[in-house]
C-alpha atoms as a PDB file:
ATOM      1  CA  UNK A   1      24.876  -7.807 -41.720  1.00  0.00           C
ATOM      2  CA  UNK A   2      26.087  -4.768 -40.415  1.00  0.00           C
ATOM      3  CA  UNK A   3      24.033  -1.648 -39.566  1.00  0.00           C
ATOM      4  CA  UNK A   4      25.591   1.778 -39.050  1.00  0.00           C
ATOM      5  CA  UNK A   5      23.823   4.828 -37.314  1.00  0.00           C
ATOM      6  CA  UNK A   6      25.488   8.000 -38.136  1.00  0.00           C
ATOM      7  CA  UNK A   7      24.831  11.942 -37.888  1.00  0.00           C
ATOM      8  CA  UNK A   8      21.055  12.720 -37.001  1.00  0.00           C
ATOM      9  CA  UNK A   9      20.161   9.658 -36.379  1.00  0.00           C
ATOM     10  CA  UNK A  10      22.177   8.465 -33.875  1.00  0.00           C
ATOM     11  CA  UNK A  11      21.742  11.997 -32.253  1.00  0.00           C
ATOM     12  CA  UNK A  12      18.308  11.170 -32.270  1.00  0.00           C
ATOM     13  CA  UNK A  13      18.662   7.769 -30.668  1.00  0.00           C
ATOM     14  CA  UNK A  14      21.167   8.945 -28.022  1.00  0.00           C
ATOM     15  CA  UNK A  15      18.690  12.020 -26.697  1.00  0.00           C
ATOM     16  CA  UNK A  16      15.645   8.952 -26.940  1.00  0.00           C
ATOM     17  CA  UNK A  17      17.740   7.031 -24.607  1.00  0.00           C
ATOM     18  CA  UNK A  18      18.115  10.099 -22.375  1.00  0.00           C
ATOM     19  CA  UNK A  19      14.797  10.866 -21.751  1.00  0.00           C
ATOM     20  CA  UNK A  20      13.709   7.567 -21.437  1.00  0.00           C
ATOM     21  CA  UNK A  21      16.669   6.879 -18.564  1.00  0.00           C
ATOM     22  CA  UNK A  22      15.807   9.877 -17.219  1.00  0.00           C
ATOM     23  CA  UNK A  23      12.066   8.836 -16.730  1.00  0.00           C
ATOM     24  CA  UNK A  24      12.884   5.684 -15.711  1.00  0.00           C
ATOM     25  CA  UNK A  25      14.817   7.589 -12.767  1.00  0.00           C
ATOM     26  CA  UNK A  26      11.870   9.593 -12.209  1.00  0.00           C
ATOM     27  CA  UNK A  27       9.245   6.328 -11.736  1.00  0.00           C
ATOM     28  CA  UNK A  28      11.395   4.925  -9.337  1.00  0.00           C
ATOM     29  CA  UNK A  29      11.597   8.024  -7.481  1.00  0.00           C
ATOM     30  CA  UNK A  30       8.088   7.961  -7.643  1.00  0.00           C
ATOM     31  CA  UNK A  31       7.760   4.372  -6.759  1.00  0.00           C
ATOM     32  CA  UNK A  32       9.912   4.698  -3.516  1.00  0.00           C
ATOM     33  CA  UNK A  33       7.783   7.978  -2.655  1.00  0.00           C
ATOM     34  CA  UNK A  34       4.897   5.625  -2.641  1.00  0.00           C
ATOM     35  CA  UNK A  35       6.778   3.208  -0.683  1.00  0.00           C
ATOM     36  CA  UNK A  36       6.846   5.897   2.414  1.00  0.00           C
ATOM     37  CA  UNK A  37       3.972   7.422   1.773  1.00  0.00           C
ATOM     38  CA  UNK A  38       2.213   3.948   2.528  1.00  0.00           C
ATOM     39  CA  UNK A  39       4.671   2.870   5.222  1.00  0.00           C
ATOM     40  CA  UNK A  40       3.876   6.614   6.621  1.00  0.00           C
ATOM     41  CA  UNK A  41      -0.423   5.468   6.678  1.00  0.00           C
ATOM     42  CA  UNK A  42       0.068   1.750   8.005  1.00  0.00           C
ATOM     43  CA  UNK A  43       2.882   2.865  10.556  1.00  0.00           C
ATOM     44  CA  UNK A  44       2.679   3.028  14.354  1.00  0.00           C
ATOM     45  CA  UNK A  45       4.203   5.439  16.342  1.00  0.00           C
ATOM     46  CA  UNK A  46       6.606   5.208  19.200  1.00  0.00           C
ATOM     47  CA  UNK A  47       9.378   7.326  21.235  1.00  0.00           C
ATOM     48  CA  UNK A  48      12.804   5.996  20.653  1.00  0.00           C
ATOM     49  CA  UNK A  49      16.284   6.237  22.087  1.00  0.00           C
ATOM     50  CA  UNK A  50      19.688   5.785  20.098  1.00  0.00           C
ATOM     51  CA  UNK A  51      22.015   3.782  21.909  1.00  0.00           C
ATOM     52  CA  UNK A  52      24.889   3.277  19.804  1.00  0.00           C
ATOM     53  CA  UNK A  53      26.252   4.749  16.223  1.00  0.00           C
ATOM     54  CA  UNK A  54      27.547   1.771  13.985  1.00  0.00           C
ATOM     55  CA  UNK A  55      30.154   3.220  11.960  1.00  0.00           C
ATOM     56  CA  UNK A  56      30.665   1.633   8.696  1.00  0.00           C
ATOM     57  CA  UNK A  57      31.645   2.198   5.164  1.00  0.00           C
ATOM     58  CA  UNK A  58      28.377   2.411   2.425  1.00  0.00           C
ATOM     59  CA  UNK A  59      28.869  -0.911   1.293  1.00  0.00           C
ATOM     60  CA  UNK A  60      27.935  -3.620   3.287  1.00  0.00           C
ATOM     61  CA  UNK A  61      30.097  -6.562   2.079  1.00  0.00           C
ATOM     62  CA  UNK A  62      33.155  -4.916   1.102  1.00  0.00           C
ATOM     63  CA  UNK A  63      33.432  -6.081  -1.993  1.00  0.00           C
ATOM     64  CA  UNK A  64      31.003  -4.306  -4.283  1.00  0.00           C
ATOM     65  CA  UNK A  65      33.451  -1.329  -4.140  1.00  0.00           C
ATOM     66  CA  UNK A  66      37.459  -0.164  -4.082  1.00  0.00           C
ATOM     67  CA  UNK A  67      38.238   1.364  -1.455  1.00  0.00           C
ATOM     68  CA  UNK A  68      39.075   4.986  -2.448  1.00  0.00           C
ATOM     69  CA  UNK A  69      41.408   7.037   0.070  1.00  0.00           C
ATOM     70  CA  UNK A  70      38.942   9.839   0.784  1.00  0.00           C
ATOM     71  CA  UNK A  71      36.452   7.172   2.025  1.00  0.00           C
ATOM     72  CA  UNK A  72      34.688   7.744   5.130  1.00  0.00           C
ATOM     73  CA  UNK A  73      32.555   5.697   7.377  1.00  0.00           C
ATOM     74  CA  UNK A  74      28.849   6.103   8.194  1.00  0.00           C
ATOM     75  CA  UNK A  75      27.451   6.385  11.860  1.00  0.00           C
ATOM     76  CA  UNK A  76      24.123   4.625  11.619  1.00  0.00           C
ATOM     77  CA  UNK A  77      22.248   5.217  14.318  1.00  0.00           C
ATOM     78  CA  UNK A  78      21.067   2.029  16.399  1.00  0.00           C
ATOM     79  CA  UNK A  79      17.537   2.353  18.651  1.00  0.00           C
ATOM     80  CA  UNK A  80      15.944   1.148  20.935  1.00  0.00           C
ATOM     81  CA  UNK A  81      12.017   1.454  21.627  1.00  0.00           C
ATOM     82  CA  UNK A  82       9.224  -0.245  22.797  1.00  0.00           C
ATOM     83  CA  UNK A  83       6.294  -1.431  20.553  1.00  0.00           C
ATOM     84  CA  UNK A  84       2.525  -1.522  21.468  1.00  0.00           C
ATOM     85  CA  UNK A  85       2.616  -4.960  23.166  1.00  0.00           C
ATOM     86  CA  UNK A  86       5.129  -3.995  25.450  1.00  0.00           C
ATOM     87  CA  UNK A  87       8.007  -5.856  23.606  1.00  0.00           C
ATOM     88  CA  UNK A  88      11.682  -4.077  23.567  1.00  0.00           C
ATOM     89  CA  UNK A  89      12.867  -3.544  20.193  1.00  0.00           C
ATOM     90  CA  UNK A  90      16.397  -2.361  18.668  1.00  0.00           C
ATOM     91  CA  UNK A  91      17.143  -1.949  15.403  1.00  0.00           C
ATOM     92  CA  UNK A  92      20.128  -0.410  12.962  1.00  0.00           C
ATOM     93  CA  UNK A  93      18.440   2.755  10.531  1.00  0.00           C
ATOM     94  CA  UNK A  94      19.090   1.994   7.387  1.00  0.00           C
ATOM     95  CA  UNK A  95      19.943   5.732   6.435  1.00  0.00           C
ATOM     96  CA  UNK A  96      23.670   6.840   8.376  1.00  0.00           C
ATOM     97  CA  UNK A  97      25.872   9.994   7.642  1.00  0.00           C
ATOM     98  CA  UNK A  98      28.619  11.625   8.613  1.00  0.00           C
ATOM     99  CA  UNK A  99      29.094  14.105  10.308  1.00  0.00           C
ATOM    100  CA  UNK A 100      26.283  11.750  12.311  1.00  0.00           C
ATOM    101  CA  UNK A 101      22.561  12.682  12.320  1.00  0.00           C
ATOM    102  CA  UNK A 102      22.062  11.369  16.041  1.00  0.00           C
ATOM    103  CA  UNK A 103      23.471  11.555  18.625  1.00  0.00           C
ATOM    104  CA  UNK A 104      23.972   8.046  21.762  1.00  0.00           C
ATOM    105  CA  UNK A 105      20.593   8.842  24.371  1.00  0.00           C
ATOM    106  CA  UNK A 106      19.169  11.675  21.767  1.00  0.00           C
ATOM    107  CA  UNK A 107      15.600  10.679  21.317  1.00  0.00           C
ATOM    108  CA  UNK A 108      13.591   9.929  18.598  1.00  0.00           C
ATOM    109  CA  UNK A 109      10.602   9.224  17.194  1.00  0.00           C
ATOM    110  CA  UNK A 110       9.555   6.122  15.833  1.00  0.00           C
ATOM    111  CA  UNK A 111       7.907   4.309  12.594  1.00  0.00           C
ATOM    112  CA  UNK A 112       7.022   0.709  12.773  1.00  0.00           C
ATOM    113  CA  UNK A 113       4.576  -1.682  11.223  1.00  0.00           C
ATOM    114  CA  UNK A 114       2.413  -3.576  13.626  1.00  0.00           C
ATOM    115  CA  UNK A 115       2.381  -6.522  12.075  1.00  0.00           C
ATOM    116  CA  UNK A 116       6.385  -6.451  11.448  1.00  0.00           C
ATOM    117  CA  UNK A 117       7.760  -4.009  14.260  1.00  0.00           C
ATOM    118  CA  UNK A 118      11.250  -5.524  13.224  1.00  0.00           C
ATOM    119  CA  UNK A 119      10.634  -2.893   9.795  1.00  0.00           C
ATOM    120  CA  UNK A 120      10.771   0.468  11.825  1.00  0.00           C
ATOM    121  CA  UNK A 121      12.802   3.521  10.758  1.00  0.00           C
ATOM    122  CA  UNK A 122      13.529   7.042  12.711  1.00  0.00           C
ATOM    123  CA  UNK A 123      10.620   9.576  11.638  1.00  0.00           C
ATOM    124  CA  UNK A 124      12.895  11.522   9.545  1.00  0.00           C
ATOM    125  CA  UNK A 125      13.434  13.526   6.181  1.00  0.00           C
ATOM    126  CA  UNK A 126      16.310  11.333   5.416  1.00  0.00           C
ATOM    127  CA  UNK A 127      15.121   7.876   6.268  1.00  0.00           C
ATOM    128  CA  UNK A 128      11.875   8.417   4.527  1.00  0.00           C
ATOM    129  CA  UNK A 129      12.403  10.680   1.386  1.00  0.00           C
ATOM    130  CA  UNK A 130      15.775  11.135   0.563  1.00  0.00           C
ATOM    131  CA  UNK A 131      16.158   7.716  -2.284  1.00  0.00           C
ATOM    132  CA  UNK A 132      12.878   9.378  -3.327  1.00  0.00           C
ATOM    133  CA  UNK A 133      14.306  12.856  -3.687  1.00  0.00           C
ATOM    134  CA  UNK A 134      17.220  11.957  -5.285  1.00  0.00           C
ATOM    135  CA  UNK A 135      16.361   9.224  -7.836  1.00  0.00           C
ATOM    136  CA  UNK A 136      13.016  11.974  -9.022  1.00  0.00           C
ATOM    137  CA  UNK A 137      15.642  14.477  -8.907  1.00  0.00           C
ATOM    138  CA  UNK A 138      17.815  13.210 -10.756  1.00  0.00           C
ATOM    139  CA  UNK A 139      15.665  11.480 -13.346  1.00  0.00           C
ATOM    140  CA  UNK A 140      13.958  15.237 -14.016  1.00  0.00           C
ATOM    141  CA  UNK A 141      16.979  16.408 -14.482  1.00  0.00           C
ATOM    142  CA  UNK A 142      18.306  13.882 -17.412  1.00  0.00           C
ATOM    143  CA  UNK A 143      15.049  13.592 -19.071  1.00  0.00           C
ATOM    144  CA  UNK A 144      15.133  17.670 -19.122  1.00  0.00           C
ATOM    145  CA  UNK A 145      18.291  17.811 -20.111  1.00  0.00           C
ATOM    146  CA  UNK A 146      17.127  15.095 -23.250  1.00  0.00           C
ATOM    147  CA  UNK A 147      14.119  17.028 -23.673  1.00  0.00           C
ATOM    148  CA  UNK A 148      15.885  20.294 -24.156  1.00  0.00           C
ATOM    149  CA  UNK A 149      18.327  18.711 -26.488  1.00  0.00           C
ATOM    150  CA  UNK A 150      15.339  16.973 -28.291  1.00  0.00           C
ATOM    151  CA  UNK A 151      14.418  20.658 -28.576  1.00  0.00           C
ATOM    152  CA  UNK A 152      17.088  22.265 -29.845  1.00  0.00           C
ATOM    153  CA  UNK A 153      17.974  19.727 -32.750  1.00  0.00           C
ATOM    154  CA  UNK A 154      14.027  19.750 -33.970  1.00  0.00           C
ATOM    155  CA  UNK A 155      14.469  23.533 -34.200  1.00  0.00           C
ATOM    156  CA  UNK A 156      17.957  23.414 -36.250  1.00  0.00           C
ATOM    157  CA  UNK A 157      16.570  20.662 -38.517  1.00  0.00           C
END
Protein backbone atom coordinates (compact mmCIF):
# COMPACT_ATOMS: atom_id res chain seq x y z
CA UNK A 1 0.00 0.00 0.00
CA UNK A 2 1.18 3.22 -0.81
CA UNK A 3 0.21 6.51 0.89
CA UNK A 4 0.85 9.92 -0.68
CA UNK A 5 0.78 13.34 1.25
CA UNK A 6 0.42 16.18 -1.06
CA UNK A 7 -0.44 20.09 -0.98
CA UNK A 8 -1.88 21.17 2.54
CA UNK A 9 -1.30 18.37 4.08
CA UNK A 10 2.07 17.73 3.86
CA UNK A 11 2.53 21.56 4.52
CA UNK A 12 0.82 20.86 7.54
CA UNK A 13 2.94 17.92 8.58
CA UNK A 14 6.26 19.60 7.66
CA UNK A 15 5.46 22.98 9.96
CA UNK A 16 4.18 20.04 12.87
CA UNK A 17 7.57 18.65 12.60
CA UNK A 18 9.06 22.14 12.97
CA UNK A 19 7.65 23.14 15.98
CA UNK A 20 7.92 20.04 17.56
CA UNK A 21 12.00 19.95 16.65
CA UNK A 22 12.10 23.21 17.62
CA UNK A 23 10.68 22.43 21.18
CA UNK A 24 12.53 19.58 21.50
CA UNK A 25 15.65 22.06 21.10
CA UNK A 26 14.16 24.23 23.57
CA UNK A 27 13.73 21.25 26.52
CA UNK A 28 17.12 20.38 26.16
CA UNK A 29 18.19 23.82 26.48
CA UNK A 30 16.18 23.83 29.36
CA UNK A 31 17.38 20.56 30.64
CA UNK A 32 21.15 21.57 30.45
CA UNK A 33 20.12 25.02 32.19
CA UNK A 34 19.01 22.83 34.99
CA UNK A 35 22.07 20.88 34.78
CA UNK A 36 24.17 24.22 35.92
CA UNK A 37 21.82 25.64 37.78
CA UNK A 38 22.13 22.50 40.18
CA UNK A 39 25.86 22.00 39.66
CA UNK A 40 25.91 25.99 40.48
CA UNK A 41 23.85 25.03 44.31
CA UNK A 42 25.88 21.71 45.15
CA UNK A 43 29.29 23.30 43.93
CA UNK A 44 32.28 24.36 46.03
CA UNK A 45 34.30 27.12 45.41
CA UNK A 46 37.99 27.48 44.90
CA UNK A 47 40.77 29.93 43.29
CA UNK A 48 42.38 28.39 40.31
CA UNK A 49 45.38 28.85 38.08
CA UNK A 50 45.66 27.84 34.25
CA UNK A 51 48.76 26.24 33.53
CA UNK A 52 48.67 25.17 30.10
CA UNK A 53 46.19 25.72 26.88
CA UNK A 54 45.58 22.26 25.08
CA UNK A 55 45.05 23.11 21.62
CA UNK A 56 42.92 20.79 19.74
CA UNK A 57 40.44 20.48 17.01
CA UNK A 58 36.39 20.15 18.31
CA UNK A 59 36.32 16.64 17.82
CA UNK A 60 37.95 14.51 20.05
CA UNK A 61 38.65 11.30 18.05
CA UNK A 62 39.19 12.57 14.72
CA UNK A 63 37.00 10.70 13.06
CA UNK A 64 33.49 11.97 13.65
CA UNK A 65 34.39 14.82 11.21
CA UNK A 66 36.38 15.84 7.69
CA UNK A 67 38.68 17.91 8.16
CA UNK A 68 37.66 21.17 6.39
CA UNK A 69 40.62 23.68 5.41
CA UNK A 70 39.37 26.65 7.43
CA UNK A 71 39.54 24.43 10.58
CA UNK A 72 41.04 25.77 13.58
CA UNK A 73 42.12 24.37 16.85
CA UNK A 74 40.72 25.07 20.33
CA UNK A 75 42.94 26.25 23.36
CA UNK A 76 41.27 24.59 26.31
CA UNK A 77 42.38 25.86 29.20
CA UNK A 78 44.03 23.28 31.75
CA UNK A 79 43.93 24.24 35.84
CA UNK A 80 45.17 23.65 38.54
CA UNK A 81 43.58 24.23 42.16
CA UNK A 82 43.35 22.95 45.38
CA UNK A 83 40.14 21.36 46.87
CA UNK A 84 38.88 21.60 50.53
CA UNK A 85 40.95 18.66 51.85
CA UNK A 86 44.01 20.05 50.77
CA UNK A 87 44.37 17.72 47.68
CA UNK A 88 45.99 19.32 44.29
CA UNK A 89 43.76 19.01 41.47
CA UNK A 90 44.18 19.70 37.52
CA UNK A 91 41.82 19.31 35.15
CA UNK A 92 41.14 20.14 31.14
CA UNK A 93 37.66 22.70 30.82
CA UNK A 94 35.56 21.20 28.76
CA UNK A 95 34.55 24.58 26.99
CA UNK A 96 37.96 26.00 24.68
CA UNK A 97 37.97 28.82 21.97
CA UNK A 98 39.95 30.55 19.91
CA UNK A 99 41.15 33.34 20.00
CA UNK A 100 41.71 31.61 23.77
CA UNK A 101 39.55 32.63 26.76
CA UNK A 102 42.58 32.24 29.31
CA UNK A 103 45.44 32.98 29.43
CA UNK A 104 48.92 30.29 31.16
CA UNK A 105 49.11 31.78 35.23
CA UNK A 106 45.69 33.97 34.66
CA UNK A 107 43.58 33.01 37.58
CA UNK A 108 40.40 31.71 37.99
CA UNK A 109 37.76 30.79 39.88
CA UNK A 110 36.64 27.49 40.53
CA UNK A 111 33.41 25.02 40.53
CA UNK A 112 33.73 21.60 41.91
CA UNK A 113 31.58 18.99 43.53
CA UNK A 114 32.73 17.78 46.89
CA UNK A 115 31.97 14.55 46.56
CA UNK A 116 33.60 14.35 42.85
CA UNK A 117 36.21 17.33 42.77
CA UNK A 118 37.51 15.51 39.53
CA UNK A 119 33.88 17.28 37.88
CA UNK A 120 35.01 21.02 38.30
CA UNK A 121 34.67 23.67 35.57
CA UNK A 122 36.04 27.53 35.43
CA UNK A 123 33.13 29.83 36.94
CA UNK A 124 32.28 31.16 33.65
CA UNK A 125 29.44 32.30 31.15
CA UNK A 126 30.75 29.90 28.67
CA UNK A 127 31.44 26.78 30.64
CA UNK A 128 28.16 27.00 32.39
CA UNK A 129 25.45 28.45 29.98
CA UNK A 130 26.50 28.59 26.64
CA UNK A 131 24.98 24.59 25.37
CA UNK A 132 22.06 26.06 27.34
CA UNK A 133 21.90 29.31 25.42
CA UNK A 134 22.31 27.98 22.28
CA UNK A 135 20.24 24.75 22.10
CA UNK A 136 16.97 27.25 23.89
CA UNK A 137 18.03 29.63 21.35
CA UNK A 138 17.90 27.89 18.76
CA UNK A 139 14.92 25.67 19.49
CA UNK A 140 12.78 29.22 20.02
CA UNK A 141 13.80 30.16 17.05
CA UNK A 142 12.56 26.97 14.80
CA UNK A 143 9.50 26.41 16.73
CA UNK A 144 8.76 30.35 16.02
CA UNK A 145 9.62 30.16 12.82
CA UNK A 146 6.90 26.82 12.59
CA UNK A 147 4.59 28.70 14.62
CA UNK A 148 4.55 31.70 12.38
CA UNK A 149 4.23 29.54 9.36
CA UNK A 150 1.45 27.52 11.21
CA UNK A 151 0.05 31.07 11.28
CA UNK A 152 0.15 32.25 8.13
CA UNK A 153 -1.30 29.07 6.27
CA UNK A 154 -4.44 28.93 8.96
CA UNK A 155 -5.07 32.54 7.89
CA UNK A 156 -4.86 31.84 3.91
CA UNK A 157 -6.98 28.68 4.33
Amino acid sequence: MKVQVRGQGARRWITIGTIAFGALFFVIGLILAGVSVSFLTDAERARGSVVALEWRNGDHNGASRKTRGNDRPSAYPVVEFTSADGTPREFRDSTGSNPPSYEVGEQVEVLYRADSPEDARINGFASLWLLPLIFGGLGLLIAGIGTVVALVMRGRS
